[in-house]
PDB file of N, CA and C in Angstrom:
ATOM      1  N   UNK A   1       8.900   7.845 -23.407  1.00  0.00           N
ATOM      2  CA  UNK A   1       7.643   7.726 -22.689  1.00  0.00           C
ATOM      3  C   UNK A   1       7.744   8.528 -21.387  1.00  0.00           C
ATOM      4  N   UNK A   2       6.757   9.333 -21.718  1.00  0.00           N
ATOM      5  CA  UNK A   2       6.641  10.117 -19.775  1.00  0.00           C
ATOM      6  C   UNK A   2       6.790   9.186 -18.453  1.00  0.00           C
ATOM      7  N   UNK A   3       7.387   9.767 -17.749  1.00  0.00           N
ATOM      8  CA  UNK A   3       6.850   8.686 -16.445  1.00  0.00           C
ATOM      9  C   UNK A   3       5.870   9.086 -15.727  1.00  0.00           C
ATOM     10  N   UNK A   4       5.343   8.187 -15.078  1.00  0.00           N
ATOM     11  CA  UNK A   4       3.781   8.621 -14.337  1.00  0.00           C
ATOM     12  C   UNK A   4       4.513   8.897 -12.964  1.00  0.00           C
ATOM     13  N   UNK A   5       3.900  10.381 -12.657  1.00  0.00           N
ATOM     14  CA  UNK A   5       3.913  11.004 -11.052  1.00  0.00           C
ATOM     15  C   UNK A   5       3.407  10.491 -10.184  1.00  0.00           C
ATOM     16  N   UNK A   6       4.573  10.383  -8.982  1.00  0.00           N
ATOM     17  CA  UNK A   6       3.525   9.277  -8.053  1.00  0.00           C
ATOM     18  C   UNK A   6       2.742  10.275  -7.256  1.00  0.00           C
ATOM     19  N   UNK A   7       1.321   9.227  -7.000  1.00  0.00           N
ATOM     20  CA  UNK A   7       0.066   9.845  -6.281  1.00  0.00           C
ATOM     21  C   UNK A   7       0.381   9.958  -4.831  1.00  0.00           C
ATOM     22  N   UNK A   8      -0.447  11.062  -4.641  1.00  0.00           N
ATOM     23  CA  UNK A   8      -0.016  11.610  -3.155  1.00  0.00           C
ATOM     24  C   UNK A   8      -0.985  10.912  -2.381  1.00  0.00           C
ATOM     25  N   UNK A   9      -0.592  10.651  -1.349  1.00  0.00           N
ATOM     26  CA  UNK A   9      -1.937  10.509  -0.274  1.00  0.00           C
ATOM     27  C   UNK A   9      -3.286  11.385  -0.231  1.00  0.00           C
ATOM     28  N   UNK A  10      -4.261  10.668  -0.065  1.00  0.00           N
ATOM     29  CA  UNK A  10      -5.594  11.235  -0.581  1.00  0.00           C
ATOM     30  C   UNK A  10      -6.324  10.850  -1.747  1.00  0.00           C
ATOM     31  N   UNK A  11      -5.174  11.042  -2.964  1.00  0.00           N
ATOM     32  CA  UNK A  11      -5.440  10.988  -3.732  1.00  0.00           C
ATOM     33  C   UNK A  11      -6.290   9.380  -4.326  1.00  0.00           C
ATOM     34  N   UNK A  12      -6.912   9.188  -5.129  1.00  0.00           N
ATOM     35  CA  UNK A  12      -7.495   7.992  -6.022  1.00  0.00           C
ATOM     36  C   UNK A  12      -6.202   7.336  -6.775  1.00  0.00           C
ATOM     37  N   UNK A  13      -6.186   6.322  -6.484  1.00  0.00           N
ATOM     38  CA  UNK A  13      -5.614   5.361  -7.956  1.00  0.00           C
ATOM     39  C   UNK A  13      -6.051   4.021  -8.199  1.00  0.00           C
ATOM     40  N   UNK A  14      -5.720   3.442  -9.323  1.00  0.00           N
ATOM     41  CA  UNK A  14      -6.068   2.151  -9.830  1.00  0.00           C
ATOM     42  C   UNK A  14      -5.557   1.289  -9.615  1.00  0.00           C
ATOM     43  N   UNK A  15      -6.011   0.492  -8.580  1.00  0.00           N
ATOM     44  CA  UNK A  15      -5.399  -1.293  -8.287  1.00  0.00           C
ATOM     45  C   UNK A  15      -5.390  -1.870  -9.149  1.00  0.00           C
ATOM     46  N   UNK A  16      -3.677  -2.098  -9.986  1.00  0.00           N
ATOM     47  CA  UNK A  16      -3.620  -3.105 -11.403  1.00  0.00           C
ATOM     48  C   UNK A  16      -2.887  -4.064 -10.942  1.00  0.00           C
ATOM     49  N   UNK A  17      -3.014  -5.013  -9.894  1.00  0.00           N
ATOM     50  CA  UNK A  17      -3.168  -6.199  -9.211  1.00  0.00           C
ATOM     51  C   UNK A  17      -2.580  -6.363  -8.124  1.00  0.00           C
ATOM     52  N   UNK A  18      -2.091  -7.458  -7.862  1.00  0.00           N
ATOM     53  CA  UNK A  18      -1.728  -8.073  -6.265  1.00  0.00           C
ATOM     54  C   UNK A  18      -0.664  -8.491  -6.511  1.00  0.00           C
ATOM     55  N   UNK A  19       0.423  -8.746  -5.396  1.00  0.00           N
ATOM     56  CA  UNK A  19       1.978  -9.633  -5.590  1.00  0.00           C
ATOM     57  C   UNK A  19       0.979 -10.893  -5.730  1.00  0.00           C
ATOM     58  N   UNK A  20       2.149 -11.914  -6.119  1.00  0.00           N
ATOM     59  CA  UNK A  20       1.902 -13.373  -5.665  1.00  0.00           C
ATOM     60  C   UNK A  20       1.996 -14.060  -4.507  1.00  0.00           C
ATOM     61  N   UNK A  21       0.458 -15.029  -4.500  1.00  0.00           N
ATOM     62  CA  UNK A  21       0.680 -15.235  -2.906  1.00  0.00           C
ATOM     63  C   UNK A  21      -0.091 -14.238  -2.068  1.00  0.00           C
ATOM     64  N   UNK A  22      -0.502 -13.148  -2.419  1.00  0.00           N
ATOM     65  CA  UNK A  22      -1.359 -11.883  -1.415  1.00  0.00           C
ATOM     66  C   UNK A  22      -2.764 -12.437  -0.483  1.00  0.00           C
ATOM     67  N   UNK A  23      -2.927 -13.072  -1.287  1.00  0.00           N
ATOM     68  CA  UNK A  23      -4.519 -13.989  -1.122  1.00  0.00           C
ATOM     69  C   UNK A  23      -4.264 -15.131  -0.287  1.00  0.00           C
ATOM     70  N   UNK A  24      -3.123 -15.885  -0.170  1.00  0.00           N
ATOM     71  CA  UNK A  24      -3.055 -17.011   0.094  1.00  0.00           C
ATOM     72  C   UNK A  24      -3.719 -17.053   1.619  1.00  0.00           C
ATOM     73  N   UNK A  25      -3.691 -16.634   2.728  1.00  0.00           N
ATOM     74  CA  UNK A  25      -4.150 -16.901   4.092  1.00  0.00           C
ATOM     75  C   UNK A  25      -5.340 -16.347   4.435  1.00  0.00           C
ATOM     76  N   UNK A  26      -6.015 -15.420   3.086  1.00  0.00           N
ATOM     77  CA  UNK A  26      -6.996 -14.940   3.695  1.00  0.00           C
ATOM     78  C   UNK A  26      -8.279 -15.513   3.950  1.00  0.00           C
ATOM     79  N   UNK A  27      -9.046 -14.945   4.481  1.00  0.00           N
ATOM     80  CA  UNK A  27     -10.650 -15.421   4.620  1.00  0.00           C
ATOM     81  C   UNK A  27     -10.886 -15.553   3.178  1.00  0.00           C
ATOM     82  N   UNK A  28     -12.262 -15.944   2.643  1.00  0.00           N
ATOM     83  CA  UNK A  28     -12.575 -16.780   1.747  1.00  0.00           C
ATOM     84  C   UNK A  28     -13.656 -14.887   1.387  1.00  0.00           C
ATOM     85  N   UNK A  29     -14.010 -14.880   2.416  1.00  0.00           N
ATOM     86  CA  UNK A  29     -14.957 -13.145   2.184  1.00  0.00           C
ATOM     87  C   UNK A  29     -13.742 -11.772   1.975  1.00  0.00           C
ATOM     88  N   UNK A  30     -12.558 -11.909   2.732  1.00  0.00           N
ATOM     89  CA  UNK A  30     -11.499 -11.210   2.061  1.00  0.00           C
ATOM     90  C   UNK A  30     -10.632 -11.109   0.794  1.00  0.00           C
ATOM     91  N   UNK A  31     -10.741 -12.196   0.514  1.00  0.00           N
ATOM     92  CA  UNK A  31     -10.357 -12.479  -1.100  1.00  0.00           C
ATOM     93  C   UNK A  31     -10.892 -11.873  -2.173  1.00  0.00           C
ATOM     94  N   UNK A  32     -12.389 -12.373  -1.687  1.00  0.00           N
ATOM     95  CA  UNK A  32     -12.919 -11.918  -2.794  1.00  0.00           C
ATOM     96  C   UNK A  32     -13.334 -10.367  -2.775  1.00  0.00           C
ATOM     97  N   UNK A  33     -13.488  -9.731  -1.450  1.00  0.00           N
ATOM     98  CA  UNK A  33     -13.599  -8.182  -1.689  1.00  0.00           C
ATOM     99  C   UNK A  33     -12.334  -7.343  -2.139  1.00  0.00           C
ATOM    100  N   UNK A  34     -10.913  -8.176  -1.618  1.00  0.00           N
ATOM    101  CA  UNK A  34      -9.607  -7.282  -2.391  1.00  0.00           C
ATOM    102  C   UNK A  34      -9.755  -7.536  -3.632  1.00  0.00           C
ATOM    103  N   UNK A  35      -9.819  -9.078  -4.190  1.00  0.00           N
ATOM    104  CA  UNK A  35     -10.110  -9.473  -5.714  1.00  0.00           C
ATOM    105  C   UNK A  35     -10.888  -8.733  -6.568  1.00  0.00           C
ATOM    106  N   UNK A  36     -11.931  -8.394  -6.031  1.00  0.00           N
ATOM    107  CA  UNK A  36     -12.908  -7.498  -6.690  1.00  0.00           C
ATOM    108  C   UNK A  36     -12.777  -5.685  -7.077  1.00  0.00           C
ATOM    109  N   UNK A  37     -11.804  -5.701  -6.432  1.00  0.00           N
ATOM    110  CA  UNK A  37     -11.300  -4.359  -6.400  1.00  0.00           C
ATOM    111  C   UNK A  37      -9.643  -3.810  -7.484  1.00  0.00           C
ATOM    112  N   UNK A  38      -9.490  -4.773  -7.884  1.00  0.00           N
ATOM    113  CA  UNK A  38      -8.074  -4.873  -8.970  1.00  0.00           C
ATOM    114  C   UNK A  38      -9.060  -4.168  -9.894  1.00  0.00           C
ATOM    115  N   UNK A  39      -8.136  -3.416 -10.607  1.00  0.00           N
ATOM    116  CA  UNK A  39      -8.912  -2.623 -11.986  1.00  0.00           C
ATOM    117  C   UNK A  39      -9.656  -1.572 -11.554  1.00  0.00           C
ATOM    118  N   UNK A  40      -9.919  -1.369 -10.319  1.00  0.00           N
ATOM    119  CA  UNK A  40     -11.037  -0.280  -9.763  1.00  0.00           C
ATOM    120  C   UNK A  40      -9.692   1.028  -9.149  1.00  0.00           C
ATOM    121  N   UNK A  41     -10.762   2.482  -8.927  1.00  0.00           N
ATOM    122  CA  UNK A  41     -10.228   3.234  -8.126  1.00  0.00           C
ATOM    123  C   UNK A  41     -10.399   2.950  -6.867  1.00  0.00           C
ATOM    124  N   UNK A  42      -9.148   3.420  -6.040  1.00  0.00           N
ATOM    125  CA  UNK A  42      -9.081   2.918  -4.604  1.00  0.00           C
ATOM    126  C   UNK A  42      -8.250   4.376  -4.005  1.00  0.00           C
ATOM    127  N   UNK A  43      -8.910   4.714  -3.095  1.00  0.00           N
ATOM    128  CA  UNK A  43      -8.005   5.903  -2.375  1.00  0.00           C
ATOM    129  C   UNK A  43      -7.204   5.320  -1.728  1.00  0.00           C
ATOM    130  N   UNK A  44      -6.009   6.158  -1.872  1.00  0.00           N
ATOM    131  CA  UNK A  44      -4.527   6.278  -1.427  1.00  0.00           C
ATOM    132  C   UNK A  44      -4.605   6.979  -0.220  1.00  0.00           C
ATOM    133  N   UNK A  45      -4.494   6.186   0.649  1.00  0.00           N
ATOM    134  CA  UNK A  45      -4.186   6.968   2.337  1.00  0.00           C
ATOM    135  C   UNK A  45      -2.883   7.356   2.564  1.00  0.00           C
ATOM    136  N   UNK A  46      -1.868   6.409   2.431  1.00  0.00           N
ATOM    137  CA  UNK A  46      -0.290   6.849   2.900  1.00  0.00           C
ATOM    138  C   UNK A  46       0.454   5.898   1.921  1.00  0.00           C
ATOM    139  N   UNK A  47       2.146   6.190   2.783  1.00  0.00           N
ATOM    140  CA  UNK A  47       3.068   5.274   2.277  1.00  0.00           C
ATOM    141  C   UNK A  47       3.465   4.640   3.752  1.00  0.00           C
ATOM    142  N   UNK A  48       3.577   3.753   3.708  1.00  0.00           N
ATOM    143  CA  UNK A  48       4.363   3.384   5.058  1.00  0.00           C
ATOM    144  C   UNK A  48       5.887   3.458   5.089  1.00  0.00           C
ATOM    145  N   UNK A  49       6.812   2.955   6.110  1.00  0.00           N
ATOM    146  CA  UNK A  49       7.698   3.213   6.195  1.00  0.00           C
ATOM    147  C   UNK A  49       8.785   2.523   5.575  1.00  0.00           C
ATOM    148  N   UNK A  50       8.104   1.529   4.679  1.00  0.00           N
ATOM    149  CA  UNK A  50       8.898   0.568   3.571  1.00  0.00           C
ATOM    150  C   UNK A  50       8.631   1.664   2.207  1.00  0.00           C
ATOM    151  N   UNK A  51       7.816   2.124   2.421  1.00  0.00           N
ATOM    152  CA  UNK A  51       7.839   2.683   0.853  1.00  0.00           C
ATOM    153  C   UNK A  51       6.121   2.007   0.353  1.00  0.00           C
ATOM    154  N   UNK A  52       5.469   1.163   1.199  1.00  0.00           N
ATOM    155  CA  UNK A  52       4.294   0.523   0.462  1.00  0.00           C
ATOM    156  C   UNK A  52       3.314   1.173   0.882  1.00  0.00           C
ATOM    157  N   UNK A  53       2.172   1.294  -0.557  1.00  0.00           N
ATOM    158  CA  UNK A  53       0.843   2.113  -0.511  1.00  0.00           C
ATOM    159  C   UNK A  53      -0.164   1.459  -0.020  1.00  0.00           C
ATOM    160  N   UNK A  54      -0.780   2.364   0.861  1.00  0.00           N
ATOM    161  CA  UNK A  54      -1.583   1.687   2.140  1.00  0.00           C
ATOM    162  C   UNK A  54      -2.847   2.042   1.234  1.00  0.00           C
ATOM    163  N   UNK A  55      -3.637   1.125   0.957  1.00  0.00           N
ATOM    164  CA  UNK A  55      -4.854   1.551   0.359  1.00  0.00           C
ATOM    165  C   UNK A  55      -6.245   0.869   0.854  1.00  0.00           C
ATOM    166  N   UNK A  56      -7.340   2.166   0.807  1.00  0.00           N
ATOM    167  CA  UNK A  56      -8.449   1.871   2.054  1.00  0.00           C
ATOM    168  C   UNK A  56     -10.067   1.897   0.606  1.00  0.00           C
ATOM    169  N   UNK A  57     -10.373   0.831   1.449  1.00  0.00           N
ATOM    170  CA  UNK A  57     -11.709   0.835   0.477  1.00  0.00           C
ATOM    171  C   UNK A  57     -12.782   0.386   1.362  1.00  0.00           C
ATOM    172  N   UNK A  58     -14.119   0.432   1.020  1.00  0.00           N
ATOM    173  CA  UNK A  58     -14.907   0.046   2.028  1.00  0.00           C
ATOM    174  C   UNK A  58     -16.180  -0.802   0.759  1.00  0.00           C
ATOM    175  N   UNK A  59     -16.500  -2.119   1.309  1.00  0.00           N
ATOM    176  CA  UNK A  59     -17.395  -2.722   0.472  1.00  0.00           C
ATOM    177  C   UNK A  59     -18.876  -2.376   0.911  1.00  0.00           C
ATOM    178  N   UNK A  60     -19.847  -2.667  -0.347  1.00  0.00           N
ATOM    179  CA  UNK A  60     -21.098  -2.452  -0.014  1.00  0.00           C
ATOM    180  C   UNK A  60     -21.682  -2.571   1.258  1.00  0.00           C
ATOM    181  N   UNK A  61     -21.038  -3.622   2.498  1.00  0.00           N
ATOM    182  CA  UNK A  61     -21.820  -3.748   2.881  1.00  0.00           C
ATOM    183  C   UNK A  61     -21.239  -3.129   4.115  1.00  0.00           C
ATOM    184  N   UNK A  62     -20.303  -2.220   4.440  1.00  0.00           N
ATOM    185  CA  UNK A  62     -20.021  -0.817   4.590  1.00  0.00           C
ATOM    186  C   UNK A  62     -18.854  -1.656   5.630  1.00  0.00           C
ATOM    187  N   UNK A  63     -18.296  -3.312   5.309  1.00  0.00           N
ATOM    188  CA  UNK A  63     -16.932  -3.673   6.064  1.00  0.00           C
ATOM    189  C   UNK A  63     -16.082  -2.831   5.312  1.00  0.00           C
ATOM    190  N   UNK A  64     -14.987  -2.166   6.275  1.00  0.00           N
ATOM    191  CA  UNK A  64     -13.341  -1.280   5.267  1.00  0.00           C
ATOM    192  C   UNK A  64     -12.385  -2.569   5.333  1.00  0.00           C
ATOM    193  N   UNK A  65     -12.160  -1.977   4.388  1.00  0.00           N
ATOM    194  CA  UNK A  65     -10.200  -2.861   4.225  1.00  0.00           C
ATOM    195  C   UNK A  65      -9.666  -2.082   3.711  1.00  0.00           C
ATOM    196  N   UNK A  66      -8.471  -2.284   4.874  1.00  0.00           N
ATOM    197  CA  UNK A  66      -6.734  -1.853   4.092  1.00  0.00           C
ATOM    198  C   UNK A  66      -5.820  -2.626   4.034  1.00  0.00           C
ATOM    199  N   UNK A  67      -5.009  -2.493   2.510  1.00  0.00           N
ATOM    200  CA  UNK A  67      -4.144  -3.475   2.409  1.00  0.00           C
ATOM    201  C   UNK A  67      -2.938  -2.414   1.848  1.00  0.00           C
ATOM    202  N   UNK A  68      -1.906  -3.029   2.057  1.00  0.00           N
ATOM    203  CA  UNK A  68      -0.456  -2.561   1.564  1.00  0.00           C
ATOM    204  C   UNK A  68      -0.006  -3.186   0.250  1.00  0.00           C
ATOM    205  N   UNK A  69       0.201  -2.700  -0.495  1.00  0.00           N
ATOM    206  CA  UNK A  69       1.226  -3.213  -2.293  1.00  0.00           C
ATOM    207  C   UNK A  69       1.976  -2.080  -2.526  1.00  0.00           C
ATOM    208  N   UNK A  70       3.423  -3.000  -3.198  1.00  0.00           N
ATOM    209  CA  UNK A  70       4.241  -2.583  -3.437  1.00  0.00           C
ATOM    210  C   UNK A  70       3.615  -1.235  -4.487  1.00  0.00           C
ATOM    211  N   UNK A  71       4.562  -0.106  -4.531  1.00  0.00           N
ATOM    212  CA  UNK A  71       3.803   0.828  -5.226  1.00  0.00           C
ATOM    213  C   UNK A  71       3.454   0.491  -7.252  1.00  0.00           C
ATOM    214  N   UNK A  72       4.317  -0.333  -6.964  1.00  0.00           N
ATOM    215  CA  UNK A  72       4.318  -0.416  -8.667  1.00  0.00           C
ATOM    216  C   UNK A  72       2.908  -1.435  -9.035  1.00  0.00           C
ATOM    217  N   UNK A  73       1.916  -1.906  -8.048  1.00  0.00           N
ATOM    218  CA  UNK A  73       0.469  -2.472  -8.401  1.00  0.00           C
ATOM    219  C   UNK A  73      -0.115  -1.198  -8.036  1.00  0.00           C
ATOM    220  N   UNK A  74       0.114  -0.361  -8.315  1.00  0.00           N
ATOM    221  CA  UNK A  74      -1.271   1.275  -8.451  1.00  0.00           C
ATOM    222  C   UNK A  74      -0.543   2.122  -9.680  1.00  0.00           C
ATOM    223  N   UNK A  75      -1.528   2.372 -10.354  1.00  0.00           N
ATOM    224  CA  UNK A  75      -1.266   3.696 -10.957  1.00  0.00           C
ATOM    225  C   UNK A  75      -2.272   5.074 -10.287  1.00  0.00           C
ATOM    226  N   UNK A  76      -1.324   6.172 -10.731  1.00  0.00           N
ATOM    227  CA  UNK A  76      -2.355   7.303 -10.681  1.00  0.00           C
ATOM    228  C   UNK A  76      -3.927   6.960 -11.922  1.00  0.00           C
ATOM    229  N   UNK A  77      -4.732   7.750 -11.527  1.00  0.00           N
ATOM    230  CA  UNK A  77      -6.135   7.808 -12.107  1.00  0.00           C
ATOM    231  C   UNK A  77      -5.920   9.135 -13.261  1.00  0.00           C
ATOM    232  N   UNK A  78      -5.629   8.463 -14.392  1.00  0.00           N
ATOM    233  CA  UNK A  78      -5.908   9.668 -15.019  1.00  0.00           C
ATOM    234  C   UNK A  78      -7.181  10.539 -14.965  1.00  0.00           C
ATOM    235  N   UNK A  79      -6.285  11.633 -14.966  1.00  0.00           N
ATOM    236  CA  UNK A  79      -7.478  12.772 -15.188  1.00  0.00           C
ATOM    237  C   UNK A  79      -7.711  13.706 -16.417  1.00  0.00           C
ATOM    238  N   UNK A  80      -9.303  13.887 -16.435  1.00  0.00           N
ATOM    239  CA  UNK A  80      -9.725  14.319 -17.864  1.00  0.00           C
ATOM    240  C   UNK A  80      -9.433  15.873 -18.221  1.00  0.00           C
ATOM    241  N   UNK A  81      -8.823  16.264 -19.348  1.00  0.00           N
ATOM    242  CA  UNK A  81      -8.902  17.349 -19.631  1.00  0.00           C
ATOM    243  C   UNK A  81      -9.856  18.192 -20.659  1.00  0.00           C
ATOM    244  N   UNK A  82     -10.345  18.812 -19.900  1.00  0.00           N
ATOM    245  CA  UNK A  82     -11.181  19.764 -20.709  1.00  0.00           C
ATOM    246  C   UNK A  82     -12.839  19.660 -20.289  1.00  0.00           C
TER     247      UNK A  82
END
């Protein structure tokens, strides 16, 4: 099996979930906008200095959030050929 290239900053990838426990202290309106965002594309801003992907999204009602996960909850976004 290929291995998947990790995504650069800038780039889009797919939030395929949260550690355990990620949710636990948050607001009740933060939950549910990171929650809502697993399975979705999310741009990739950086890595921090642990190695974790800082990822920035902004909800409809134009509040941003950034949150940090270990890199192995993102994949790259495949892209279409042809």
């Amino acid at each position: 099996m290929a291995q998947l290239k990790k995504p650069k900053p800038g780039e889009k990838v797919v939030l395929i979930g949260l550690p355990p426990k990620f949710l636990e202290d948050l607001p009740a309106k933060d939950k549910r906008a990171i929650s809502k965002r697993v399975g979705t594309q999310i741009k990739l801003k950086a890595y921090d200095e642990l190695g974790r992907a800082e990822l920035e999204f902004r909800e409809a009602k134009g509040i941003y959030h950034v949150i940090w996960v270990a890199p192995s909850f993102v994949r790259p976004v495949k892209r279409r050929v042809g």
